[in-house]
N, C-alpha and C. Protein backbone atom coordinates (compact mmCIF):
# COMPACT_ATOMS: atom_id res chain seq x y z
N UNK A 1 -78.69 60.70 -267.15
CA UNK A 1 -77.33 60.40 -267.57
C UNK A 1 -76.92 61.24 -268.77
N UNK A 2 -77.72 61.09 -269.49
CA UNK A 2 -77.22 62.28 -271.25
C UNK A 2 -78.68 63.46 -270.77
N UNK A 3 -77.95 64.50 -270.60
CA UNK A 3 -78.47 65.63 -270.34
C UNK A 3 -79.27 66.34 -271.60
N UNK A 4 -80.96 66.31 -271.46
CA UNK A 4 -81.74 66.89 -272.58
C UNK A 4 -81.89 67.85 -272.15
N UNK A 5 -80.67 69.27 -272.69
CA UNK A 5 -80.94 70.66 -271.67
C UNK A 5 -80.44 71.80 -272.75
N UNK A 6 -81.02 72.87 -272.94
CA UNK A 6 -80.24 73.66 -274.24
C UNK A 6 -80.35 75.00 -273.58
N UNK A 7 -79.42 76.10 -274.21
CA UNK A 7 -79.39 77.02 -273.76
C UNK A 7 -79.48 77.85 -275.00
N UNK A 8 -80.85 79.11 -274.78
CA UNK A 8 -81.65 79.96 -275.93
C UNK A 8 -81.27 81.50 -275.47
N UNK A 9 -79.99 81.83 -276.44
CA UNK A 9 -79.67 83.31 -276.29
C UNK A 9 -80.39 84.08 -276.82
N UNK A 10 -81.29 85.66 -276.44
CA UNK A 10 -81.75 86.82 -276.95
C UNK A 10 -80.76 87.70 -277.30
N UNK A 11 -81.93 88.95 -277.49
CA UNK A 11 -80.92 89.95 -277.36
C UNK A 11 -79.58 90.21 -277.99
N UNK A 12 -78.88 90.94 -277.58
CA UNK A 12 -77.40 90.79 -278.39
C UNK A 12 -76.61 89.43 -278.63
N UNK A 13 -76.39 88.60 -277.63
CA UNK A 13 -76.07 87.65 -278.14
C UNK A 13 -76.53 86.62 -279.22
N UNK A 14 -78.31 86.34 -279.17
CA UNK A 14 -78.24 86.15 -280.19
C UNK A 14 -78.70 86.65 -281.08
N UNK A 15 -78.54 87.86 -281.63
CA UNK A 15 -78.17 88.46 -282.37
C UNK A 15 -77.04 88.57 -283.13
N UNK A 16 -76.28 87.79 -282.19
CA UNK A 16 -74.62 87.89 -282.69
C UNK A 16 -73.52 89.27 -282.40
N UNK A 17 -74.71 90.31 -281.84
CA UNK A 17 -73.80 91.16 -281.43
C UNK A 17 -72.76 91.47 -280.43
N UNK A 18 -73.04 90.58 -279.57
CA UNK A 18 -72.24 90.57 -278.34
C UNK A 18 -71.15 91.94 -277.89
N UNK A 19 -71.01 92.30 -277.16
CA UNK A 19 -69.70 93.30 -276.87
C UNK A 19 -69.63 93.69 -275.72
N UNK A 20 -68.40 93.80 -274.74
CA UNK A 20 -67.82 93.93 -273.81
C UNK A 20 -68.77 94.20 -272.37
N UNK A 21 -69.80 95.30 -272.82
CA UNK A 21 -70.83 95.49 -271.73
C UNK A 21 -72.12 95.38 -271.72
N UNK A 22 -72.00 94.19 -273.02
CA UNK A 22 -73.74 93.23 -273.19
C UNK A 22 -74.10 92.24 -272.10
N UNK A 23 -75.20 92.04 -271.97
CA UNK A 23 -75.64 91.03 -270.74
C UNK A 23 -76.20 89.81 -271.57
N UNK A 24 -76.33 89.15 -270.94
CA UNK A 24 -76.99 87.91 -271.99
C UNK A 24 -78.56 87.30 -271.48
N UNK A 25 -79.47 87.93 -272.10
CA UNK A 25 -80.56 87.50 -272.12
C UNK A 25 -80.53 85.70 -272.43
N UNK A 26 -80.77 85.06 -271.50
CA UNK A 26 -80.85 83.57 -271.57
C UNK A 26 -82.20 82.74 -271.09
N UNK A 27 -82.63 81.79 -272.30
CA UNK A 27 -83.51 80.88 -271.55
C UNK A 27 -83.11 79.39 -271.71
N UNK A 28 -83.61 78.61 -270.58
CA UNK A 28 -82.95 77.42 -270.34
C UNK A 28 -84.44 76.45 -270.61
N UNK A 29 -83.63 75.48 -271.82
CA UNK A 29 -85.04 74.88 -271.99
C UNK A 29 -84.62 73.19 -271.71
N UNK A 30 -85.57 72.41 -271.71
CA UNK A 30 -85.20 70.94 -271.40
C UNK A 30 -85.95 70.05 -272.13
N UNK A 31 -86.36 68.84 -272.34
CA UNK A 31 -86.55 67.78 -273.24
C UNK A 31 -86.87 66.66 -271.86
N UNK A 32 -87.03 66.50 -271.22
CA UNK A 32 -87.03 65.20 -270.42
C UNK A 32 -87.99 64.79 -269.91
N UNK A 33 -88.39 63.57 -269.85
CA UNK A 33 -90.02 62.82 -269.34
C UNK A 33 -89.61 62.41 -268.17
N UNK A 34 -88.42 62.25 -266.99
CA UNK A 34 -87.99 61.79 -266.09
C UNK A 34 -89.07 62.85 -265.03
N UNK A 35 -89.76 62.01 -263.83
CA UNK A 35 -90.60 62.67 -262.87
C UNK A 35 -89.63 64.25 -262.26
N UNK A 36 -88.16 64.25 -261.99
CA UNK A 36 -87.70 64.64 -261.64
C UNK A 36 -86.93 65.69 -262.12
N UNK A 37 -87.56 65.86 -263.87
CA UNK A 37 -86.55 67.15 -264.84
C UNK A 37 -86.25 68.10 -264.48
N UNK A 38 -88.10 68.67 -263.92
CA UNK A 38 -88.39 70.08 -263.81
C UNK A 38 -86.95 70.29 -262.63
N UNK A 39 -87.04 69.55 -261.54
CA UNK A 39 -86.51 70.12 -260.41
C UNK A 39 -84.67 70.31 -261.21
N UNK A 40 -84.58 68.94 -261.21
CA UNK A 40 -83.14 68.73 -261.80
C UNK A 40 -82.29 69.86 -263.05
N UNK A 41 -83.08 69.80 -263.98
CA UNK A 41 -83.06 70.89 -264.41
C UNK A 41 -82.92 72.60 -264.15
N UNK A 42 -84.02 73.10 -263.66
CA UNK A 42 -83.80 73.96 -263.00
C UNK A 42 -82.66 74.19 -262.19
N UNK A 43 -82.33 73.41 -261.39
CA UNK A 43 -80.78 73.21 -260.49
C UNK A 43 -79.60 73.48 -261.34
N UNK A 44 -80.13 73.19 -262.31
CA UNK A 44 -78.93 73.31 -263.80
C UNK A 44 -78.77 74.62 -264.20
N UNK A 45 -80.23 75.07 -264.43
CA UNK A 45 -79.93 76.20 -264.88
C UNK A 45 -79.69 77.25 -263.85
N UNK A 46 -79.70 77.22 -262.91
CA UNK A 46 -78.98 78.28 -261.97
C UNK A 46 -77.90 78.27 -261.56
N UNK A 47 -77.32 76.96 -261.95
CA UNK A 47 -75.81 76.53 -261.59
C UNK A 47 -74.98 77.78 -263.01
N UNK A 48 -75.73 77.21 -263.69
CA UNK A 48 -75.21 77.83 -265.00
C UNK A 48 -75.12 79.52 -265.42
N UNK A 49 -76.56 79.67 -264.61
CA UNK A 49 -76.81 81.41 -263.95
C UNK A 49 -75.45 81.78 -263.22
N UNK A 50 -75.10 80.98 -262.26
CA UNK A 50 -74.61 81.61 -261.15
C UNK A 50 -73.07 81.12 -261.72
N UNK A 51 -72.34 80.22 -262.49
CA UNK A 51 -71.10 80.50 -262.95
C UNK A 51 -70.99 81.62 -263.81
N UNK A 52 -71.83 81.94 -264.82
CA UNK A 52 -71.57 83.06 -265.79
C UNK A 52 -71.94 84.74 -265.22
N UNK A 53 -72.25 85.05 -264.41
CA UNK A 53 -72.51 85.76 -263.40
C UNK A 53 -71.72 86.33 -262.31
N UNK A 54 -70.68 85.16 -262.35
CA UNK A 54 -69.42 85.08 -261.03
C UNK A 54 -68.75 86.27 -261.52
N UNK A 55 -68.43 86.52 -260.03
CA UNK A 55 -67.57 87.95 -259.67
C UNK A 55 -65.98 87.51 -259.90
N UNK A 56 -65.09 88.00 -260.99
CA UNK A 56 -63.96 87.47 -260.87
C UNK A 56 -62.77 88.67 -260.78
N UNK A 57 -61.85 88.62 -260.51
CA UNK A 57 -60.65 89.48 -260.15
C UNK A 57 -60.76 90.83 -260.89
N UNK A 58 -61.27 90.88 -262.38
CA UNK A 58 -61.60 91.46 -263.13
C UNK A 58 -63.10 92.40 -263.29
N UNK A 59 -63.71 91.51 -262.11
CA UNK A 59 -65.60 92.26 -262.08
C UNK A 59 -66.22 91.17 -262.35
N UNK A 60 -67.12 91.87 -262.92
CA UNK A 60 -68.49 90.54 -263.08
C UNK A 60 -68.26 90.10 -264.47
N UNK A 61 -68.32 88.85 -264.57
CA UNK A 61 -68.03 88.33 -265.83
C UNK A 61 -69.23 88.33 -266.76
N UNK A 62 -70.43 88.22 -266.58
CA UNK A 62 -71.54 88.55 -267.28
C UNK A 62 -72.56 88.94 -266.58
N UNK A 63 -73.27 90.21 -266.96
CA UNK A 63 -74.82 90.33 -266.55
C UNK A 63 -75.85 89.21 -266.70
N UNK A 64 -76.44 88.34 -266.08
CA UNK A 64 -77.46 87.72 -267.14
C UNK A 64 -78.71 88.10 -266.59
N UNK A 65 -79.84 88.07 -267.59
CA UNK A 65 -81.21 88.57 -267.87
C UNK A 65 -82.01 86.99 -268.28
N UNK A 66 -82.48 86.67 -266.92
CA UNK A 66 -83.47 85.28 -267.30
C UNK A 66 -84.94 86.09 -267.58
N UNK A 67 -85.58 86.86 -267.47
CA UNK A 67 -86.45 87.12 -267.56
C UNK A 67 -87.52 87.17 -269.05
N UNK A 68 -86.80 86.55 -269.87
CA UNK A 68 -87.36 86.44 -271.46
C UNK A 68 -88.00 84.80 -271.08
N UNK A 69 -87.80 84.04 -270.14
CA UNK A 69 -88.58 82.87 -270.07
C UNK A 69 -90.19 83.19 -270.01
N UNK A 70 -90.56 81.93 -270.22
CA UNK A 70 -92.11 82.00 -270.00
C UNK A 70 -92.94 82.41 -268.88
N UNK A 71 -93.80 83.72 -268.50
CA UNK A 71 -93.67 83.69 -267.10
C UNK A 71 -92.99 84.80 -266.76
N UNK A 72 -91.43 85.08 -266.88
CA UNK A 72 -90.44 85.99 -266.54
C UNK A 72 -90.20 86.32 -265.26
N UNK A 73 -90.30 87.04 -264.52
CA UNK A 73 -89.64 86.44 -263.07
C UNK A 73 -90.14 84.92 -262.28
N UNK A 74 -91.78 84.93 -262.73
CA UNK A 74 -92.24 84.21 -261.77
C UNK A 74 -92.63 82.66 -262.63
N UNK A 75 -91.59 82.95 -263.41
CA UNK A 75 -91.68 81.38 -264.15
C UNK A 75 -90.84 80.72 -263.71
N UNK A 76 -90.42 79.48 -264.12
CA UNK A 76 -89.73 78.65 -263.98
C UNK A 76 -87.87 78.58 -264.31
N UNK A 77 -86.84 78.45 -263.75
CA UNK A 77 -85.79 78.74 -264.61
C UNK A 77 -85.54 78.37 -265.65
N UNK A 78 -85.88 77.10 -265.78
CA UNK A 78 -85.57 75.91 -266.90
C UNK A 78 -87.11 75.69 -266.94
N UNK A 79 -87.21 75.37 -268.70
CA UNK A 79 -88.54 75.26 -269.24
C UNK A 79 -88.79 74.51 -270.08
N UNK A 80 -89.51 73.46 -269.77
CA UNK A 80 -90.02 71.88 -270.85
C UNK A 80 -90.02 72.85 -271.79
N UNK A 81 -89.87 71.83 -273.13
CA UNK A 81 -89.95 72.31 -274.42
C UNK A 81 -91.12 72.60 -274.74
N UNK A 82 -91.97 71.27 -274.56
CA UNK A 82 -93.46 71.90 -275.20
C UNK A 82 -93.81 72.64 -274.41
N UNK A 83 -93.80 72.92 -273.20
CA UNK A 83 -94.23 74.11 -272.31
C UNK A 83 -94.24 75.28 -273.09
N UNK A 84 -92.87 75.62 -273.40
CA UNK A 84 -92.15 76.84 -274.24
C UNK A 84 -92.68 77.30 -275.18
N UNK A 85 -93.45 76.10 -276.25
CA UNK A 85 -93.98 76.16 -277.43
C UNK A 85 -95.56 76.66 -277.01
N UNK A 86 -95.84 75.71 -276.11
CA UNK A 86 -97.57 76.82 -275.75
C UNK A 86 -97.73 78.00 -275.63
N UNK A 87 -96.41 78.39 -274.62
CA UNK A 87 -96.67 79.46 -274.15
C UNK A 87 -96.21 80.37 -274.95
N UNK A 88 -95.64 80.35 -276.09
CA UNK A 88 -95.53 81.10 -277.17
C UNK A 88 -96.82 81.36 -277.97
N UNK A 89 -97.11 80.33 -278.31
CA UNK A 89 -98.31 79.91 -279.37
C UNK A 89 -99.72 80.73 -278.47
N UNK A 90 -99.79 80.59 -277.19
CA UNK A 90 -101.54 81.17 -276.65
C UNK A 90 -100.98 82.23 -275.94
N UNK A 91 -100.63 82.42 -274.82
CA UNK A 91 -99.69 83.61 -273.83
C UNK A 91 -99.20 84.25 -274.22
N UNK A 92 -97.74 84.02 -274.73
CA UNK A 92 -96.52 85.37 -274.74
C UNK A 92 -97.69 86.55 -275.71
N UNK A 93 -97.13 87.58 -275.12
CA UNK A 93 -97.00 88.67 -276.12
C UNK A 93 -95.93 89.26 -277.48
N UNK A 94 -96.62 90.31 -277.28
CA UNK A 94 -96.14 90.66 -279.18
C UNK A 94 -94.41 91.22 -278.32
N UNK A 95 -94.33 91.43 -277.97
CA UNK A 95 -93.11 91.88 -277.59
C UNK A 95 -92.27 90.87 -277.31
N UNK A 96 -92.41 89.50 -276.26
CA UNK A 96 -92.01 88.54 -276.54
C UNK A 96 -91.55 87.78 -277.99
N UNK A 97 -92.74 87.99 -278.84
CA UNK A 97 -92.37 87.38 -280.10
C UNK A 97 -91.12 88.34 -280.97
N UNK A 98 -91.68 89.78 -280.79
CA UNK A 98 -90.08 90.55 -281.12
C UNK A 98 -88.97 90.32 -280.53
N UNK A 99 -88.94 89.97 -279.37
CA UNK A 99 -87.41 89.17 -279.08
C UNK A 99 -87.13 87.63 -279.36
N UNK A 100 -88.10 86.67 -279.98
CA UNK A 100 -87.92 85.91 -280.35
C UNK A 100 -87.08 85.88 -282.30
N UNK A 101 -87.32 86.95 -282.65
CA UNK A 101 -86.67 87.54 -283.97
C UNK A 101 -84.92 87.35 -284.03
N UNK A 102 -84.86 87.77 -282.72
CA UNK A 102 -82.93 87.45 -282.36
C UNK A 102 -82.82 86.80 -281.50
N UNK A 103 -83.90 85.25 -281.37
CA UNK A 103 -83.40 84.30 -280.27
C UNK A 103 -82.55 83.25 -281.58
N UNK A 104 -81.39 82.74 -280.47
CA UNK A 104 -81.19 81.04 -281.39
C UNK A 104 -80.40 80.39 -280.07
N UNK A 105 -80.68 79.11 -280.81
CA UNK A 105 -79.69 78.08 -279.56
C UNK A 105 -78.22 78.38 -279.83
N UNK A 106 -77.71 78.35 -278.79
CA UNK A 106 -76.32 78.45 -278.48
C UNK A 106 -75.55 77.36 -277.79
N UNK A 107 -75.95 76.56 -277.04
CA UNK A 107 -75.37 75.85 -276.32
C UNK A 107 -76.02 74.30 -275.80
N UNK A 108 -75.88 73.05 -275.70
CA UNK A 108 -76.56 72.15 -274.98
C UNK A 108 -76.86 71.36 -276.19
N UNK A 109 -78.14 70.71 -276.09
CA UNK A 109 -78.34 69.51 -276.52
C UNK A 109 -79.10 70.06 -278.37
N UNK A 110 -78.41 69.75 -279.12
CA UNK A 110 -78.67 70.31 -280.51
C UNK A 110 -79.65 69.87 -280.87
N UNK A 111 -80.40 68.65 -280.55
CA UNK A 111 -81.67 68.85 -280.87
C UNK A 111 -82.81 69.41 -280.05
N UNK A 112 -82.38 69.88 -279.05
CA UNK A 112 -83.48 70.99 -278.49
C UNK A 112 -82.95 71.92 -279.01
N UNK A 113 -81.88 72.35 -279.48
CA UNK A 113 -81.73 73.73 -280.73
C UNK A 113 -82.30 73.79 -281.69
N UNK A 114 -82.41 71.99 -282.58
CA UNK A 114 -83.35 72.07 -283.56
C UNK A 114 -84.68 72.41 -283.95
N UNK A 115 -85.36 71.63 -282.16
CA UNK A 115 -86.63 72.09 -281.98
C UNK A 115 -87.30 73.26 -281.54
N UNK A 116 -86.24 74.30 -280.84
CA UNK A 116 -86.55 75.20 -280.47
C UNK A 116 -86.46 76.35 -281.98
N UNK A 117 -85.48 76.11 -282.54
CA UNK A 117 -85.72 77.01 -284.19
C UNK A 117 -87.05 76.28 -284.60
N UNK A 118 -87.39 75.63 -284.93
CA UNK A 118 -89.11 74.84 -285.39
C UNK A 118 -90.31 75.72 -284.44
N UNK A 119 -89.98 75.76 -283.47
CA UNK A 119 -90.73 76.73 -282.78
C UNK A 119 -90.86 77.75 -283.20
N UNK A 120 -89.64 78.21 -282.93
CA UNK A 120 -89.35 80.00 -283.11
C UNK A 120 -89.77 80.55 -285.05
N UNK A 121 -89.26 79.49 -285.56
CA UNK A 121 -90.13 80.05 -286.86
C UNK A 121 -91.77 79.72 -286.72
N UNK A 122 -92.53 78.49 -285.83
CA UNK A 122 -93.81 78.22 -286.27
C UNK A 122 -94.63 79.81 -285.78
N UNK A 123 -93.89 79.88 -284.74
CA UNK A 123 -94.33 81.13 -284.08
C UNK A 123 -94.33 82.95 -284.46
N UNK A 124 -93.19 82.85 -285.37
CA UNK A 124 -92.22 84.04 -286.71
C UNK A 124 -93.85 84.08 -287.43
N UNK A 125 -93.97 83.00 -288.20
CA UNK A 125 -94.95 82.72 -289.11
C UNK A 125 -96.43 82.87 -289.08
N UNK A 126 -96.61 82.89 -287.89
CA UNK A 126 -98.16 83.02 -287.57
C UNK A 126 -98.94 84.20 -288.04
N UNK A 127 -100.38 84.51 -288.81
CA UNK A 127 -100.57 85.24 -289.53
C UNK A 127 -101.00 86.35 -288.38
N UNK A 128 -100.14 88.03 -288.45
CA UNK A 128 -101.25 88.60 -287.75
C UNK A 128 -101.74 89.74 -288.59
N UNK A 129 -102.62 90.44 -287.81
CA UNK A 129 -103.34 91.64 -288.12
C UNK A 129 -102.54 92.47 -288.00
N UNK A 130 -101.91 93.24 -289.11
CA UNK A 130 -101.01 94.24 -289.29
C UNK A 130 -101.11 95.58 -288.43
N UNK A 131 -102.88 95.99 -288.58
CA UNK A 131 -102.88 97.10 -288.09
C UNK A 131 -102.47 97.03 -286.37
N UNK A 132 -102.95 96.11 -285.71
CA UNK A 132 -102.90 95.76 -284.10
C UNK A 132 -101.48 95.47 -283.97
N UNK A 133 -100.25 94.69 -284.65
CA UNK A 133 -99.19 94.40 -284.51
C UNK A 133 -98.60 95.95 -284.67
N UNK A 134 -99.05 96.84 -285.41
CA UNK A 134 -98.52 98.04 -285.90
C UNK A 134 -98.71 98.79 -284.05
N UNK A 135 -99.97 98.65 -283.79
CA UNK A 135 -100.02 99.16 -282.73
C UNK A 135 -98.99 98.60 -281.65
N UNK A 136 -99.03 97.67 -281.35
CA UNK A 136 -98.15 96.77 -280.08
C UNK A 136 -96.94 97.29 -280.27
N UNK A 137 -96.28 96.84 -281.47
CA UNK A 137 -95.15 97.51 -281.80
C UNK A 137 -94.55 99.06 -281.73
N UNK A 138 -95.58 99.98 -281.97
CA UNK A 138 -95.58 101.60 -281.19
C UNK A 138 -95.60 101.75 -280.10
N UNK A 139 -96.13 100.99 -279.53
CA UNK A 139 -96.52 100.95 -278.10
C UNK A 139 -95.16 100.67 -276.89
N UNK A 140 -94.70 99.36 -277.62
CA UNK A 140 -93.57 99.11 -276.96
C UNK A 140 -92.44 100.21 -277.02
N UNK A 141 -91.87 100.75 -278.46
CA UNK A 141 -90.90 101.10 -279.11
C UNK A 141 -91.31 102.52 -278.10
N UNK A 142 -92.28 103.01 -277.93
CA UNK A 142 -92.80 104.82 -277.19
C UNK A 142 -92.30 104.30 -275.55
N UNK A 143 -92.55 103.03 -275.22
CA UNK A 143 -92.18 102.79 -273.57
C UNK A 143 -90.85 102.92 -273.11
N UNK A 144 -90.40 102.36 -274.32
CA UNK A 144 -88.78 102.11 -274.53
C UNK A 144 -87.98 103.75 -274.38
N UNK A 145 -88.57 104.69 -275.15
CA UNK A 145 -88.26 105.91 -275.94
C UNK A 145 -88.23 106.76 -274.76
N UNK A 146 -89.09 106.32 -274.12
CA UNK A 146 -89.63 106.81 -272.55
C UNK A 146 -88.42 106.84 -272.02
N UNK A 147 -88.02 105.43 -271.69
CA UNK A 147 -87.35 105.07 -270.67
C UNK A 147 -85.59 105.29 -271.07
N UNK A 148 -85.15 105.80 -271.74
CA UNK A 148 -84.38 106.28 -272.16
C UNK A 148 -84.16 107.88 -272.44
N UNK A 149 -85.11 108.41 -272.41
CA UNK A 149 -85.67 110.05 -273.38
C UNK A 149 -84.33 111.22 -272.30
N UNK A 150 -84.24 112.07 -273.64
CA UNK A 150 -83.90 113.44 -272.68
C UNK A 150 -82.11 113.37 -271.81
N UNK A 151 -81.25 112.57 -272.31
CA UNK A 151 -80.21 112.53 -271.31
C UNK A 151 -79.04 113.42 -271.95
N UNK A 152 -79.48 113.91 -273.72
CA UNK A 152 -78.33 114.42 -273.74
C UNK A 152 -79.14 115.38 -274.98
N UNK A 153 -78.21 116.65 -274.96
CA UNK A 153 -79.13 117.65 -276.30
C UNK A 153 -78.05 116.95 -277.52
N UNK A 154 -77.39 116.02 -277.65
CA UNK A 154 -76.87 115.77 -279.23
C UNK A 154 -77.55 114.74 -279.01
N UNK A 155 -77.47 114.23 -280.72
CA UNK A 155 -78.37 112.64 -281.09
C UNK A 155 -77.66 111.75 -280.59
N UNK A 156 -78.41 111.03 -280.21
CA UNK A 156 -77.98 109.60 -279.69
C UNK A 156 -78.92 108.32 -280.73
N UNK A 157 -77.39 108.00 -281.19
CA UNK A 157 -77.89 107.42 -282.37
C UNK A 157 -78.32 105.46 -282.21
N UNK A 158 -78.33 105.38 -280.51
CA UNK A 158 -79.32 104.40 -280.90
C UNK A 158 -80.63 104.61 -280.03
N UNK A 159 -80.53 105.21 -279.49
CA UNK A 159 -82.26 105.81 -278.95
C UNK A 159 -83.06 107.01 -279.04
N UNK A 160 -82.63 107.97 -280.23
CA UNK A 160 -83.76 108.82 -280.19
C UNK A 160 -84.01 108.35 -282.22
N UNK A 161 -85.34 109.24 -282.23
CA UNK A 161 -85.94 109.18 -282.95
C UNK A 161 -84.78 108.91 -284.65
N UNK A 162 -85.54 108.18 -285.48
CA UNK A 162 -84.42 107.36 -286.45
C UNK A 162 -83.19 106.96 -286.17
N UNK A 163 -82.80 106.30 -284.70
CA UNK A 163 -82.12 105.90 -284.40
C UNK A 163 -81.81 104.02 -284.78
N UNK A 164 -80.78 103.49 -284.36
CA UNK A 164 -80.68 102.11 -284.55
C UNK A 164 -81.58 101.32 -283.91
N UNK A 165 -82.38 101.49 -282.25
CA UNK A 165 -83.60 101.17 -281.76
C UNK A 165 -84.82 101.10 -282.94
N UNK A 166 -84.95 102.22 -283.90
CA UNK A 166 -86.59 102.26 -283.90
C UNK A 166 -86.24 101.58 -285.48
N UNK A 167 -85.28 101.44 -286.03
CA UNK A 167 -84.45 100.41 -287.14
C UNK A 167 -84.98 98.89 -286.99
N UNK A 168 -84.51 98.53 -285.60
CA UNK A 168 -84.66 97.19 -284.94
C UNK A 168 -85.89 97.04 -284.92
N UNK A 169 -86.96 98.33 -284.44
CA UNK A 169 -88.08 97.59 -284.16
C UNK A 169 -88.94 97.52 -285.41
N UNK A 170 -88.75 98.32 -286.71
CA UNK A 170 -88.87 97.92 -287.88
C UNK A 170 -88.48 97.00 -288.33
N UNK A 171 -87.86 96.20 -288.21
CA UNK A 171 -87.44 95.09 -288.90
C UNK A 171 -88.43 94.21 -288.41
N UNK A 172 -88.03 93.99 -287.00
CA UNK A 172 -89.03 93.23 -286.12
C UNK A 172 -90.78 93.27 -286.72
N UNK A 173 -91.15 94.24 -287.04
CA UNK A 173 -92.63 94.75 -287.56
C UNK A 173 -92.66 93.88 -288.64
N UNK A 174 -91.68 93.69 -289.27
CA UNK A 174 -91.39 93.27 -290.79
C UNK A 174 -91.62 91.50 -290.87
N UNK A 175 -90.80 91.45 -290.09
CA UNK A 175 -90.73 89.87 -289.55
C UNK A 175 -92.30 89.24 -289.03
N UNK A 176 -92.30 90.03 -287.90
CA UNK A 176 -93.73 89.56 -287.38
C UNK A 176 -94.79 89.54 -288.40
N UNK A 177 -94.78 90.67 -289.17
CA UNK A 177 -95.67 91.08 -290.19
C UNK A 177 -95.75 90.24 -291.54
N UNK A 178 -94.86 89.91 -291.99
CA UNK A 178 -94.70 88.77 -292.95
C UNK A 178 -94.25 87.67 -293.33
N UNK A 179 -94.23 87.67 -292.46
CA UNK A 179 -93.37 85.78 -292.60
C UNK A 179 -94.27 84.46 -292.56
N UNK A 180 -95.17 84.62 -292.80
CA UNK A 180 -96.21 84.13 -293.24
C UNK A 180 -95.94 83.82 -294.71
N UNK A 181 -95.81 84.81 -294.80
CA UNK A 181 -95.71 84.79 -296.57
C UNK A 181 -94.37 84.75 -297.04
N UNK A 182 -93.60 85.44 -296.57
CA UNK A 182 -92.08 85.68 -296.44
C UNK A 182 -91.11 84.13 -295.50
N UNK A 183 -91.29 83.56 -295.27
CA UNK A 183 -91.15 82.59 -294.30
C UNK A 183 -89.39 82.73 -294.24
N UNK A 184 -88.57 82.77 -295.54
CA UNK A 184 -87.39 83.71 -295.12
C UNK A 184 -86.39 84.46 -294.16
N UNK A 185 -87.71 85.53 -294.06
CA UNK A 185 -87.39 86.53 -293.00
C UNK A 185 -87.09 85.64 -291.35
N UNK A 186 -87.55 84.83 -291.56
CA UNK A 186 -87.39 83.94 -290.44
C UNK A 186 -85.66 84.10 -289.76
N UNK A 187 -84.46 83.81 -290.74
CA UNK A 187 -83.47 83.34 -290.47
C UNK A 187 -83.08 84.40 -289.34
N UNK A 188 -81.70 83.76 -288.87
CA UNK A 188 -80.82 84.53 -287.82
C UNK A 188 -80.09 85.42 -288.22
């Protein structure tokens, strides 16, 4: 009857950047002990996929990108909370946790927004090994560099080298890297 269901923007949106031909990285999380959440839920969140997604007179009204859930294609649409929190805490990777840097709740039930920021900082905070995070973080940022490289001989000032990309993923380094100590760096 009162819907325990929240909706967790990445990426540009939450980032706050949003603009005209951003997609919205979304994960759909839930709160409910009812035998029947997982399914019910899920039903929700594709309802919710598939309105913001709709083709309207104008084009497509939003790209969306579920794939930042736990799992990513072959997870679940909608995702128990503590589920979310494990699979942060033992599973996700370091790259996951760099997009957790510009996740926040946006929408739904505010205290699964509350709990999902409690997460997202317990997880910000966790102490790592600088040098190995240093690595993960090159690693990703060179795949990325890849997959973009070579399309034009002037700078492209958010994907080649000292661009706004390798900015982002410094910060991100920064975050992951100290917030332990920094706990701060946490915010949105």
């Amino acid at each position: 009857e009162q819907p325990r269901f929240a909706v967790i923007s990445y990426g540009k949106l939450g980032g706050k950047e949003l603009g005209y031909a951003s997609d919205l990285d979304l994960v759909f999380l839930y709160d409910d002990d009812a035998p029947e959440a997982a399914e019910v839920y899920t039903r929700l969140g594709q309802r919710a996929n598939t309105w913001l997604s709709s083709q309207t007179a104008a084009g497509l009204l939003f790209e969306t990108d579920l794939r930042l859930r736990p799992n990513g294609d072959s997870g679940m649409i909608a995702t128990a909370l503590e589920a979310f929190r494990k699979y942060q805490l033992e599973s996700a990777w370091v790259w996951e946790h760099q997009a957790l840097t510009r996740a926040r709740f946006t929408a739904g039930d505010a205290q699964i927004g509350a709990a999902f920021e409690r997460i997202r900082c317990e997880v910000l905070c966790l102490p790592r090994e600088l040098e190995n995070l240093k690595r993960e973080v090159l690693a990703m940022r060179h795949k990325m560099r890849a997959a973009h490289a070579g399309k034009s001989d002037r700078f492209d000032l958010k994907h080649d080298h000292g661009g706004l990309v390798d900015v982002e993923f410094l910060i991100q380094y920064l975050v992951l890297g100290y917030s332990h100590r920094h706990p701060e760096l946490t915010g949105n």
